[in-house]
PDB file of N, CA and C in Angstrom:
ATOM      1  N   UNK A   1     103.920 105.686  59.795  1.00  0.00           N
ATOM      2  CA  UNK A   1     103.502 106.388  60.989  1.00  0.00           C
ATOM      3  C   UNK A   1     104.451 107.532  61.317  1.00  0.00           C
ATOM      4  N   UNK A   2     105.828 107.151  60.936  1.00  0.00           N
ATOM      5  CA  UNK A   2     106.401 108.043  61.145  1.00  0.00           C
ATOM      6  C   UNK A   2     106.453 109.760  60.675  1.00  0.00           C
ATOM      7  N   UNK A   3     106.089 109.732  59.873  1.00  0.00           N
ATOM      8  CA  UNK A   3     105.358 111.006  58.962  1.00  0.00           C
ATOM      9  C   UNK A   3     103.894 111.678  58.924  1.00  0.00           C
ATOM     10  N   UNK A   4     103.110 111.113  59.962  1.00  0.00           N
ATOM     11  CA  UNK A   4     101.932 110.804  59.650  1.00  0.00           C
ATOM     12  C   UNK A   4     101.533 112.712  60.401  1.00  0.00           C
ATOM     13  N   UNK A   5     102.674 113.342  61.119  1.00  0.00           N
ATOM     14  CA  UNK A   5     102.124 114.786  61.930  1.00  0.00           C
ATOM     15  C   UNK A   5     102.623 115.466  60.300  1.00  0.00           C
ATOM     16  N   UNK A   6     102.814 115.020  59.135  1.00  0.00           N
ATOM     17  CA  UNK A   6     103.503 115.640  58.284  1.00  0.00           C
ATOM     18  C   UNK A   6     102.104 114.945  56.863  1.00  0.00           C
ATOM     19  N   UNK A   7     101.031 114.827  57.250  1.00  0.00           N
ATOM     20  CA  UNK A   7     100.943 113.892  56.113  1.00  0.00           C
ATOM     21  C   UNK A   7      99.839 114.807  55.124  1.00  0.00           C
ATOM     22  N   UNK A   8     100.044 115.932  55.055  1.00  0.00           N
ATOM     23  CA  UNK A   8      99.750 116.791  54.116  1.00  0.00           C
ATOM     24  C   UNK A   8     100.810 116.875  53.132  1.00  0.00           C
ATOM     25  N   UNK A   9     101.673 117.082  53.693  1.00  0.00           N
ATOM     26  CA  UNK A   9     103.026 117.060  52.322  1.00  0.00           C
ATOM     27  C   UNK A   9     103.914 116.037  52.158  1.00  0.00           C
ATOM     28  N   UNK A  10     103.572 115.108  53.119  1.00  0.00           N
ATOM     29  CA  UNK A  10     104.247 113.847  53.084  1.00  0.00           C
ATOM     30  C   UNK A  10     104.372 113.128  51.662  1.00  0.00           C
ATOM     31  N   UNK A  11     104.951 112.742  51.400  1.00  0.00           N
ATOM     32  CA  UNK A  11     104.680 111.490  50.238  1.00  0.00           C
ATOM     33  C   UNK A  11     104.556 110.276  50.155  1.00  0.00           C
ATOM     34  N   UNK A  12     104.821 109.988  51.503  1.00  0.00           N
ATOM     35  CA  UNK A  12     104.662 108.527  51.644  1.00  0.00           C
ATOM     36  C   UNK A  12     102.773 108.154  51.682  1.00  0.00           C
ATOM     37  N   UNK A  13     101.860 109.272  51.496  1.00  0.00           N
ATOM     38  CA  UNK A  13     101.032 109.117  51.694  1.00  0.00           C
ATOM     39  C   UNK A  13      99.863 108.833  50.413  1.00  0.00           C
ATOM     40  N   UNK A  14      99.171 108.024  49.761  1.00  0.00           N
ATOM     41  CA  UNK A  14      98.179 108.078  48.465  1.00  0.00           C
ATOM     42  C   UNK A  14      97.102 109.110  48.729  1.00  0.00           C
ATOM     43  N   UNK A  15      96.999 109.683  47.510  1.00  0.00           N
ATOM     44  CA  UNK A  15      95.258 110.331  48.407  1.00  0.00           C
ATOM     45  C   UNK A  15      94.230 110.131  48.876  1.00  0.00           C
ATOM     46  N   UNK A  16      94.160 108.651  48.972  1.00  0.00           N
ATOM     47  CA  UNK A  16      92.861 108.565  49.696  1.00  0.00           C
ATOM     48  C   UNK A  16      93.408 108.244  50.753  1.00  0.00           C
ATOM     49  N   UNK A  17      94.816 107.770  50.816  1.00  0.00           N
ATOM     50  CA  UNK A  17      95.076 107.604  52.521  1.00  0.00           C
ATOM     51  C   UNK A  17      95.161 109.007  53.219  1.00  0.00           C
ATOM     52  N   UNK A  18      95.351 110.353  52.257  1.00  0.00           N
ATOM     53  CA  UNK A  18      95.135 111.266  53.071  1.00  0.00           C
ATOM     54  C   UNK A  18      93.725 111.483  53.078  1.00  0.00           C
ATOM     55  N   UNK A  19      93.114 111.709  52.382  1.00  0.00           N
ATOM     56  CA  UNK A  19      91.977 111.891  52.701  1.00  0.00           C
ATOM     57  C   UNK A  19      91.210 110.178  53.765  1.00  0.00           C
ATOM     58  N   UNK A  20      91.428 109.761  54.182  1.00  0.00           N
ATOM     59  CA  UNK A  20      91.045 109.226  55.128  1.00  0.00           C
ATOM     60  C   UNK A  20      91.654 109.890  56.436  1.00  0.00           C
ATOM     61  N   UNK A  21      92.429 110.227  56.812  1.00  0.00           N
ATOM     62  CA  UNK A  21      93.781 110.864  57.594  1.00  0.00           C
ATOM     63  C   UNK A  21      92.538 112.163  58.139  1.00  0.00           C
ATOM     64  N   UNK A  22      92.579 112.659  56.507  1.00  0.00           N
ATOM     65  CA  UNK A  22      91.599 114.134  56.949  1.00  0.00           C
ATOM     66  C   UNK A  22      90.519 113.756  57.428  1.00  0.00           C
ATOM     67  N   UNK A  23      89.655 112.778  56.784  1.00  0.00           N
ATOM     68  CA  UNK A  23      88.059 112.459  57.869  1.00  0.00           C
ATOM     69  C   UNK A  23      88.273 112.154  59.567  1.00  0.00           C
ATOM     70  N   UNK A  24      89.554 111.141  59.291  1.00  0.00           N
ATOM     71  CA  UNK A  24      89.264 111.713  61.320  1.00  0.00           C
ATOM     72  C   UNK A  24      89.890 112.641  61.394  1.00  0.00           C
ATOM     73  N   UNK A  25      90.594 113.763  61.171  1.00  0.00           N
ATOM     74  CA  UNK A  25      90.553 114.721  61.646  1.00  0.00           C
ATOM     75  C   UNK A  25      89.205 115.642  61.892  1.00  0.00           C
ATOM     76  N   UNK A  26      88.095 115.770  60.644  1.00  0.00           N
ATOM     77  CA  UNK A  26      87.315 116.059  60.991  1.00  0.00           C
ATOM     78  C   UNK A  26      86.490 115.147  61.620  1.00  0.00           C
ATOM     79  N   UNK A  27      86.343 113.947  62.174  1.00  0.00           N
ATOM     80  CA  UNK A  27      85.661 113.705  63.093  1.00  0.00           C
ATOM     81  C   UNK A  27      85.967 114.125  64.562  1.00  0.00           C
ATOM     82  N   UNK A  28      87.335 113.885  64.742  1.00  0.00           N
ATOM     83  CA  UNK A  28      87.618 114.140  66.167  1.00  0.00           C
ATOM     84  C   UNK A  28      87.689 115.642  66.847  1.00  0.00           C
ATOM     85  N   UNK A  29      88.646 116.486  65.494  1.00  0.00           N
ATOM     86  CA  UNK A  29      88.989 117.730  66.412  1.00  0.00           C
ATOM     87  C   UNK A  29      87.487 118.561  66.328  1.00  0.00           C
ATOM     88  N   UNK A  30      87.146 118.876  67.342  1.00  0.00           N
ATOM     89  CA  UNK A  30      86.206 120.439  67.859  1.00  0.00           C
ATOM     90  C   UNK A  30      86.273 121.405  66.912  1.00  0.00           C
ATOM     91  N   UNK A  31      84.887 121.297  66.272  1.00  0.00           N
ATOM     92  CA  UNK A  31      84.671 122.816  65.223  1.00  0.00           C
ATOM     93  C   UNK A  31      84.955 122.295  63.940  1.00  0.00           C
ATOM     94  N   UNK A  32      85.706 120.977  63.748  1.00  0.00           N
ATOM     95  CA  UNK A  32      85.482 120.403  61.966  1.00  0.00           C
ATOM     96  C   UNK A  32      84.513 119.628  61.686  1.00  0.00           C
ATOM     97  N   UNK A  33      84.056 119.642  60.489  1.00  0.00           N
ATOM     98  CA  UNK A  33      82.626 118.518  60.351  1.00  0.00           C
ATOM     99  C   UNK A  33      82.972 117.900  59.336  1.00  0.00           C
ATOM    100  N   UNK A  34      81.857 117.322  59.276  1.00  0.00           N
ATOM    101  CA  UNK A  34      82.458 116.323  57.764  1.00  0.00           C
ATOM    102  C   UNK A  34      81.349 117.095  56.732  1.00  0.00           C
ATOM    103  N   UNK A  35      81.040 118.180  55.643  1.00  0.00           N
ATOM    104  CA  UNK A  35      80.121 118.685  54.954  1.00  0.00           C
ATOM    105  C   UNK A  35      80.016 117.414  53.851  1.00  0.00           C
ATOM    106  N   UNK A  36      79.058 117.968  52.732  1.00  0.00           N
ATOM    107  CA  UNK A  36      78.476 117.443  52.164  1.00  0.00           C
ATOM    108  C   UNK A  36      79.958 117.124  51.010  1.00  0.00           C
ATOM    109  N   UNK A  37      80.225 118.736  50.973  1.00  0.00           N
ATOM    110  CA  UNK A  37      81.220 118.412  49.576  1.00  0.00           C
ATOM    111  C   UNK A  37      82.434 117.334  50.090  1.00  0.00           C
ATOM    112  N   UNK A  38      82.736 117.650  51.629  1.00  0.00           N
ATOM    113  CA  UNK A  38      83.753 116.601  51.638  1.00  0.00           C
ATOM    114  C   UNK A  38      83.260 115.339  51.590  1.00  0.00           C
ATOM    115  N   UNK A  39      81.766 114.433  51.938  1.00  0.00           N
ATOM    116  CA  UNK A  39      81.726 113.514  51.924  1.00  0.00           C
ATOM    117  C   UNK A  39      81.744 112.892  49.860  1.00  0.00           C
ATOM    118  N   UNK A  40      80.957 113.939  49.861  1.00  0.00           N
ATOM    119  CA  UNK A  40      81.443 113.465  48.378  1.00  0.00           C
ATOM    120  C   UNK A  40      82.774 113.140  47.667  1.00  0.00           C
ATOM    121  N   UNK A  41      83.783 114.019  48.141  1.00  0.00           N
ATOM    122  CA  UNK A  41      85.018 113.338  48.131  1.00  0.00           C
ATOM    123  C   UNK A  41      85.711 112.174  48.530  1.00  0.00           C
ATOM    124  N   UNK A  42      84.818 111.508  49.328  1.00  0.00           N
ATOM    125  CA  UNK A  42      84.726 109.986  50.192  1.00  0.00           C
ATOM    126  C   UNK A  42      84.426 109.315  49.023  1.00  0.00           C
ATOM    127  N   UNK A  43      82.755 109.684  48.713  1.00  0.00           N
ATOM    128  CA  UNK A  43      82.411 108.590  47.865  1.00  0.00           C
ATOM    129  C   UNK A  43      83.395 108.542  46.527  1.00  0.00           C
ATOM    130  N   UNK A  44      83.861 109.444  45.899  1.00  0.00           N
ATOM    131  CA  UNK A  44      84.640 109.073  44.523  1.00  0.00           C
ATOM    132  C   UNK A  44      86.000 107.513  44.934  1.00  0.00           C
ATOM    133  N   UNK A  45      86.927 107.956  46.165  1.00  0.00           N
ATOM    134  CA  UNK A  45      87.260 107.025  46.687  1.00  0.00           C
ATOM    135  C   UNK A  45      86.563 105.597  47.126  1.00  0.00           C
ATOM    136  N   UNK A  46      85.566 105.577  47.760  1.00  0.00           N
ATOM    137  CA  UNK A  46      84.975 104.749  48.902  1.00  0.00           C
ATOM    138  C   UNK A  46      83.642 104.394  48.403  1.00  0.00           C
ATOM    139  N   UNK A  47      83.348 102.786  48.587  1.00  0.00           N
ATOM    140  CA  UNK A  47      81.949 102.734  48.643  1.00  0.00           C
ATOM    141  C   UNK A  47      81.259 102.845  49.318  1.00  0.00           C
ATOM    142  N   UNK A  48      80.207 102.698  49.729  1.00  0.00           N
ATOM    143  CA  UNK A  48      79.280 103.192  51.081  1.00  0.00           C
ATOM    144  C   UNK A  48      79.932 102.139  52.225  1.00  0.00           C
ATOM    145  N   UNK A  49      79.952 100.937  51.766  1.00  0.00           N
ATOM    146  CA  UNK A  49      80.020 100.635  53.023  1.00  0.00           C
ATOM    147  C   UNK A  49      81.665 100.071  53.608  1.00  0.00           C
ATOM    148  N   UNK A  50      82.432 100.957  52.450  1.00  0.00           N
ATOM    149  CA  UNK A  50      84.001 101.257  53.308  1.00  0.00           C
ATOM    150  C   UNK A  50      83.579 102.425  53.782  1.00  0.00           C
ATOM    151  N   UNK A  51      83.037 103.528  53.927  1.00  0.00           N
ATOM    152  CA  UNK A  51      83.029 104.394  54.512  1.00  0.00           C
ATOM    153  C   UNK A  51      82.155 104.192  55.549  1.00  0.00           C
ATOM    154  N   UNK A  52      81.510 103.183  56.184  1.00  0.00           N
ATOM    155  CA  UNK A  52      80.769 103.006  57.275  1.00  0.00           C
ATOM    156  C   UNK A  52      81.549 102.383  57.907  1.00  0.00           C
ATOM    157  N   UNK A  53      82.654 101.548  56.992  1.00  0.00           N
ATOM    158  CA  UNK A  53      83.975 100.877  58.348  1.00  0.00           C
ATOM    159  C   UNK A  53      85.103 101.760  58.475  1.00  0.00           C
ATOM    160  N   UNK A  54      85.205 102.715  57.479  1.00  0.00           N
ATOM    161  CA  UNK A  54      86.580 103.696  58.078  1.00  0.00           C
ATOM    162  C   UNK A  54      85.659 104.300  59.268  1.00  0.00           C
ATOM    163  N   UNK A  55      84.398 105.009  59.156  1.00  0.00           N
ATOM    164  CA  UNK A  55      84.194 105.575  60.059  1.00  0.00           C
ATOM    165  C   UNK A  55      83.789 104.980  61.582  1.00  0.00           C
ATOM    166  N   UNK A  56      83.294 103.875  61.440  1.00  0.00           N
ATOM    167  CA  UNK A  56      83.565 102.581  62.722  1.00  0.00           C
ATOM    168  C   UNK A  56      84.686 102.475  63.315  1.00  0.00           C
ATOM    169  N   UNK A  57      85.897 102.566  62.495  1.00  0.00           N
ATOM    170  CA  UNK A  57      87.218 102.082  62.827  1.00  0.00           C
ATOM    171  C   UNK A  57      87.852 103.828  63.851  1.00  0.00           C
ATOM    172  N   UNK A  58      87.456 104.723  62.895  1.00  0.00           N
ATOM    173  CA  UNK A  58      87.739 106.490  63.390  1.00  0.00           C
ATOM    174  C   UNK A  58      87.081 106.505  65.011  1.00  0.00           C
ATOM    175  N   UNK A  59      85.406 106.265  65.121  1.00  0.00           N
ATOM    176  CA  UNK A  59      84.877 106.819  66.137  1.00  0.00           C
ATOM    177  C   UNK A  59      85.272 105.937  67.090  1.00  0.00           C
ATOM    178  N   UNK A  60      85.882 104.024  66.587  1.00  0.00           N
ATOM    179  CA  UNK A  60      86.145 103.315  67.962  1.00  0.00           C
ATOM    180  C   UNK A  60      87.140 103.817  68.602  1.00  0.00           C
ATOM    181  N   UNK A  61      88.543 104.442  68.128  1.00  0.00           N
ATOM    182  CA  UNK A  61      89.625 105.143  68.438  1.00  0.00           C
ATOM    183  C   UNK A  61      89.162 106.396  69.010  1.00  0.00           C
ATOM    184  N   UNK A  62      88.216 106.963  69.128  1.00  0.00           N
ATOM    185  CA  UNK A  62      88.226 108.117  69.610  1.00  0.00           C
ATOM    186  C   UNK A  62      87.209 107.554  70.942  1.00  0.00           C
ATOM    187  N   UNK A  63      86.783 106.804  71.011  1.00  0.00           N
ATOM    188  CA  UNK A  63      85.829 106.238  72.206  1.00  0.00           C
ATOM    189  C   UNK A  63      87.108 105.456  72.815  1.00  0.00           C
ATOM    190  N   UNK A  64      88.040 104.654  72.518  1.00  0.00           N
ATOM    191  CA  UNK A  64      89.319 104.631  73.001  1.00  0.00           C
ATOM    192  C   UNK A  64      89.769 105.712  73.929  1.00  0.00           C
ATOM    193  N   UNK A  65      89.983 106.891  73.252  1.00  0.00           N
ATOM    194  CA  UNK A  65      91.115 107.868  73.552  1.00  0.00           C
ATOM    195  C   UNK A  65      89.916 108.686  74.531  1.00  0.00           C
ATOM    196  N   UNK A  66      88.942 108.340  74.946  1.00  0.00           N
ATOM    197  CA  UNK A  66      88.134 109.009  75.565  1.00  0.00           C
ATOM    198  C   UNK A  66      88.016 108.212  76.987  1.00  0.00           C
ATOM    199  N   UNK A  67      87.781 106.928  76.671  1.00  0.00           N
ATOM    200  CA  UNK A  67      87.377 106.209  77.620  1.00  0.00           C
ATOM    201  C   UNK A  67      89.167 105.640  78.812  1.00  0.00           C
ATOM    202  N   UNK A  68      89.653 105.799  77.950  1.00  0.00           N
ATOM    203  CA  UNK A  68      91.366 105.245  78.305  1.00  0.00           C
ATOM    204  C   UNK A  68      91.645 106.434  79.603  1.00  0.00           C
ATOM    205  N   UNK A  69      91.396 107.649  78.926  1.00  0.00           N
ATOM    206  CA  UNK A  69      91.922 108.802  79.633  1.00  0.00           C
ATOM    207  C   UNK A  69      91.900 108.946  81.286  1.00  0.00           C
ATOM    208  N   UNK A  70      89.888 109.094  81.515  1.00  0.00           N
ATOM    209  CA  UNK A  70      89.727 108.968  82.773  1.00  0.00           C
ATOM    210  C   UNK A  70      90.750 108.127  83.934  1.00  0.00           C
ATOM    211  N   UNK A  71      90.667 106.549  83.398  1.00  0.00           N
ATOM    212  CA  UNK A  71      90.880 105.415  84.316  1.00  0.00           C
ATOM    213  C   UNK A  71      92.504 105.412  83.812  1.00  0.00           C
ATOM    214  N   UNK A  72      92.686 106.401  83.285  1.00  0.00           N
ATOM    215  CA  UNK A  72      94.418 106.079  83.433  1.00  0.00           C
ATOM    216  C   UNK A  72      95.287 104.848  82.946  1.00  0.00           C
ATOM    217  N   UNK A  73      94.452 104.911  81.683  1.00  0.00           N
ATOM    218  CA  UNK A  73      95.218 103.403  80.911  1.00  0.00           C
ATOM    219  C   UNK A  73      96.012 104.143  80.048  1.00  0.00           C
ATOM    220  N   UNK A  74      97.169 103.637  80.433  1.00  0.00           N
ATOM    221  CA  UNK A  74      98.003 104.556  79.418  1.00  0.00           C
ATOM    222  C   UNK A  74      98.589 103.271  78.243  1.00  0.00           C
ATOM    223  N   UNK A  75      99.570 104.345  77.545  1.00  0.00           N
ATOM    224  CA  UNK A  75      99.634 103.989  75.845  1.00  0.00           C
ATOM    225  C   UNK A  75     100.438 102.519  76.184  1.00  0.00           C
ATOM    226  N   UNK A  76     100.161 101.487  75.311  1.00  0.00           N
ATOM    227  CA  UNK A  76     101.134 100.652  75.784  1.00  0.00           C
ATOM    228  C   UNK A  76     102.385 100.523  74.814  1.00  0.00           C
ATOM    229  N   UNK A  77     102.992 102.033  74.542  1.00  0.00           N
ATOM    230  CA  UNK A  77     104.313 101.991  73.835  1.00  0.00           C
ATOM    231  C   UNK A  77     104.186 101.618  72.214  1.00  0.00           C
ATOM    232  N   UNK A  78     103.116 101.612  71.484  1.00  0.00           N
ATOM    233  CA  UNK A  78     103.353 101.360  69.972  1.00  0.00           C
ATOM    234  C   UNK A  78     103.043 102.413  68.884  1.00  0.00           C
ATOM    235  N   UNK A  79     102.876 103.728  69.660  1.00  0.00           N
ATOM    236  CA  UNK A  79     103.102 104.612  68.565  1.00  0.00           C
ATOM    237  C   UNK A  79     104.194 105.731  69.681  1.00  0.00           C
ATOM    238  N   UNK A  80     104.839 106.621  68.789  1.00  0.00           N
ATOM    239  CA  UNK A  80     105.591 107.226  69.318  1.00  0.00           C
ATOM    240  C   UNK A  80     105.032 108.669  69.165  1.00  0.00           C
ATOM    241  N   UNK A  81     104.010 108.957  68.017  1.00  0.00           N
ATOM    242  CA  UNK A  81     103.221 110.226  67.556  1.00  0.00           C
ATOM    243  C   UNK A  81     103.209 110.882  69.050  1.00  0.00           C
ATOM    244  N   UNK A  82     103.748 112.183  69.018  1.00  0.00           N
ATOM    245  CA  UNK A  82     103.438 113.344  70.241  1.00  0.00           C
ATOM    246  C   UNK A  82     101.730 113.778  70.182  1.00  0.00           C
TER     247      UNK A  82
END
């Protein structure tokens, strides 16, 4: 985790753990998508239906970080990521 604002050049990272890294990025941030060619880069990694639980696991964290915000639940101290 500790590397993880670094995990393009990181090394502690395999490529499919970056490329998982990169799908939520394009799920979450505004204006990235997931295209065709990148999902195909999923499947060489992933079978269909790990990629229906990475992406379960991506959108529950972002329905987290959505729903937390309003009502003021804050972090309870286990990542330190800015």
């Amino acid at each position: 985790m500790a590397q993880l604002s670094d995990w393009r050049s990181s090394d502690v990272y395999t490529d499919a753990e970056r490329l998982i890294i990169e799908y939520g990025e394009r799920m979450t941030i505004t204006g990235q998508s997931v295209d065709d060619e990148f999902f195909a880069k999923m499947q060489e990694y992933f079978s269909e239906s790990e990629i229906v639980e990475i992406t379960a696991g991506i959108a529950m964290e972002n329905f987290r970080s959505k729903f937390n915000a309003p009502l003021k639940i804050s972090a309870q101290g286990f990542c330190s990521v800015p």
